[in-house]
Protein backbone atom coordinates (compact mmCIF):
# COMPACT_ATOMS: atom_id res chain seq x y z
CA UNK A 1 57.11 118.09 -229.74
CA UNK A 2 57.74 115.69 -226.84
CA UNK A 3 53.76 114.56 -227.18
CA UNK A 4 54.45 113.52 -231.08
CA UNK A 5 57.61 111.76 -230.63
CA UNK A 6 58.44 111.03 -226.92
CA UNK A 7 61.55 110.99 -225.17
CA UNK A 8 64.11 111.93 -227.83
CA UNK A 9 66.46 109.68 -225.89
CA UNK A 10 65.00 106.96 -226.88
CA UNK A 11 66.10 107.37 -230.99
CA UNK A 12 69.28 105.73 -231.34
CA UNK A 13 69.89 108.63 -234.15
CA UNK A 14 68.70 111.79 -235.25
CA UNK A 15 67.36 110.12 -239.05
CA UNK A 16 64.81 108.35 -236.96
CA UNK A 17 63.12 111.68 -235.70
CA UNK A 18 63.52 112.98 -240.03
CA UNK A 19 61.96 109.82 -240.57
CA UNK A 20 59.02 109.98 -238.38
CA UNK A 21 58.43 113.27 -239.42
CA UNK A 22 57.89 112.72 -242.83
CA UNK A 23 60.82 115.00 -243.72
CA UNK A 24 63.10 112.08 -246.05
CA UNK A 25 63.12 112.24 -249.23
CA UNK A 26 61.05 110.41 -252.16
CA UNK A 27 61.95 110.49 -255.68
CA UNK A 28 59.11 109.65 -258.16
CA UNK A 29 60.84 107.42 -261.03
CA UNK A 30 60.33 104.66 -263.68
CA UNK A 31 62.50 103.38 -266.46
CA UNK A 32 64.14 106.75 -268.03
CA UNK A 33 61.59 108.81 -266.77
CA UNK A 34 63.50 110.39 -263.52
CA UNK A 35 61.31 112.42 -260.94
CA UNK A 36 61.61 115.34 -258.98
CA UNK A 37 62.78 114.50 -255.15
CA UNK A 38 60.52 115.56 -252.75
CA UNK A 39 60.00 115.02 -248.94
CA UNK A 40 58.06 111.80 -248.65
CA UNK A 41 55.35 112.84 -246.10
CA UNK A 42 54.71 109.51 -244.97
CA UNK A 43 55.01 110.59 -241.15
CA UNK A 44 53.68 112.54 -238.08
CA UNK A 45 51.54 115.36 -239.98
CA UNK A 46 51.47 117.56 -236.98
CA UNK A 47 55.37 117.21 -236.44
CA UNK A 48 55.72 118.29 -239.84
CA UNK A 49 53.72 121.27 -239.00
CA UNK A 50 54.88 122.14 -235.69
CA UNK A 51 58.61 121.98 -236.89
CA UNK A 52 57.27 124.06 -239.94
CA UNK A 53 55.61 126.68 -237.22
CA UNK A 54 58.64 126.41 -235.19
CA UNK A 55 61.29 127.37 -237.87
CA UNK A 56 59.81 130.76 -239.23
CA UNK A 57 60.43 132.27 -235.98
CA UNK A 58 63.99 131.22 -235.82
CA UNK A 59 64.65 131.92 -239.26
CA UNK A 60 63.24 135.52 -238.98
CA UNK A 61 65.23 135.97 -234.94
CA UNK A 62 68.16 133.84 -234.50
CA UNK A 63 71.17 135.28 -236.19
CA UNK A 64 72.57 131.60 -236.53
CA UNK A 65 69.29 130.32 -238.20
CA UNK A 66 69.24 133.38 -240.50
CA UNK A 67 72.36 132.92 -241.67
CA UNK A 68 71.69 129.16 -242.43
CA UNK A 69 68.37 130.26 -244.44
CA UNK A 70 70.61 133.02 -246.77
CA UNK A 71 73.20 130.25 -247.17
CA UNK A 72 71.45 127.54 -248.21
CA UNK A 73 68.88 129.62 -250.62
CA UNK A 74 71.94 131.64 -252.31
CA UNK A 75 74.82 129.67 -252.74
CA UNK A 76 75.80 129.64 -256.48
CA UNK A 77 75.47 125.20 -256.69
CA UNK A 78 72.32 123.60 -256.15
CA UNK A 79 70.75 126.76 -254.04
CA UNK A 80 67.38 126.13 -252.45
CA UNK A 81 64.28 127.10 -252.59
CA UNK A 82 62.75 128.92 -249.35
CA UNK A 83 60.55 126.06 -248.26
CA UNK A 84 63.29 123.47 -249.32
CA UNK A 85 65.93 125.44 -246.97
CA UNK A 86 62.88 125.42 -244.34
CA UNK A 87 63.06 121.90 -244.35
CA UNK A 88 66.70 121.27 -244.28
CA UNK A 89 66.60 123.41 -241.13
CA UNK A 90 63.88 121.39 -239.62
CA UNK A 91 66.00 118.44 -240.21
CA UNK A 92 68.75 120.51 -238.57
CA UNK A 93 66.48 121.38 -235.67
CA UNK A 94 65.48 118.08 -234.67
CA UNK A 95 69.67 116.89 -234.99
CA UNK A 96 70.09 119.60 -232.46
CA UNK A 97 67.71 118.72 -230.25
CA UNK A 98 68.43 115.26 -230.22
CA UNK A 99 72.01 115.61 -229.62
CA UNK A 100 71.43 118.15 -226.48
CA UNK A 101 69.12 115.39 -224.93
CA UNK A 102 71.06 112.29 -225.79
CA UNK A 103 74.41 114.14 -224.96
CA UNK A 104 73.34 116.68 -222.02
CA UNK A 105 75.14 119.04 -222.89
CA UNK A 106 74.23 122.44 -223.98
CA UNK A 107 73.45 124.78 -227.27
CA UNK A 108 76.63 126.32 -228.56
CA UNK A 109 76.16 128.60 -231.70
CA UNK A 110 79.40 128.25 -232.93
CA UNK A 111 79.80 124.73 -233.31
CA UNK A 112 76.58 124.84 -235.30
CA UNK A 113 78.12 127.43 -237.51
CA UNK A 114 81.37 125.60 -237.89
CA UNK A 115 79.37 123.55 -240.64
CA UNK A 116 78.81 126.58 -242.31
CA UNK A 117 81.95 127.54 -242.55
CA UNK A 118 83.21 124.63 -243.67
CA UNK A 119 80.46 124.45 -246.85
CA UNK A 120 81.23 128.08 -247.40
CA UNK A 121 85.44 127.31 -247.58
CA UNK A 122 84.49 124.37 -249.88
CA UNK A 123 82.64 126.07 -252.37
């Protein structure tokens, strides 16, 4: 990770590190003709990956993760596809990790999940 993007302290915010990974999204459009969004893979190809490589163990081990994944691919508005939830939570990853660098302070589960909640009270 840190040989693909560098110090993550450097990125004023975490959209710069989704950008350079190619994880944004593109929308393929003209006149009334309106596209499906995808991610725009104009970025790091082996960030993509390695985030990709990096996720399907922490979907599959990390309770927190998992729970994100069943969330986000079974809620009854808008739910996701698996590889579209894969890629929100590589966005999410890399919003972590940025914050623990820029912020120094450490992982803490339950402020991740308070999101969660919070989708789960609104819908």
């Amino acid at each position: 990770l840190l040989s693909e993007v560098g110090s993550l302290t450097q990125y004023d915010h975490p959209r710069q590190l989704i950008k350079l990974a190619g994880l944004t999204l593109r929308e393929n459009s003209s006149g009334q003709h309106k596209g499906q969004k995808r991610i725009s893979k104009r970025g790091r190809r082996k960030l993509r990956a390695l985030l990709f490589r990096v996720m399907m163990p922490l979907i599959r081990h990390n309770e927190a993760f998992k729970q994100l994944h069943e969330y986000y691919t079974t809620r009854t508005i808008n739910p996701l596809r698996k590889k579209q939830s894969i890629v929100v939570l590589c966005g999410k990853l890399l919003k972590i990790l940025h914050t623990l660098c820029k912020k120094k302070v450490n992982f803490d589960v339950s402020h991740m999940m308070k999101d969660l909640y919070c989708l789960v009270k609104a819908a």
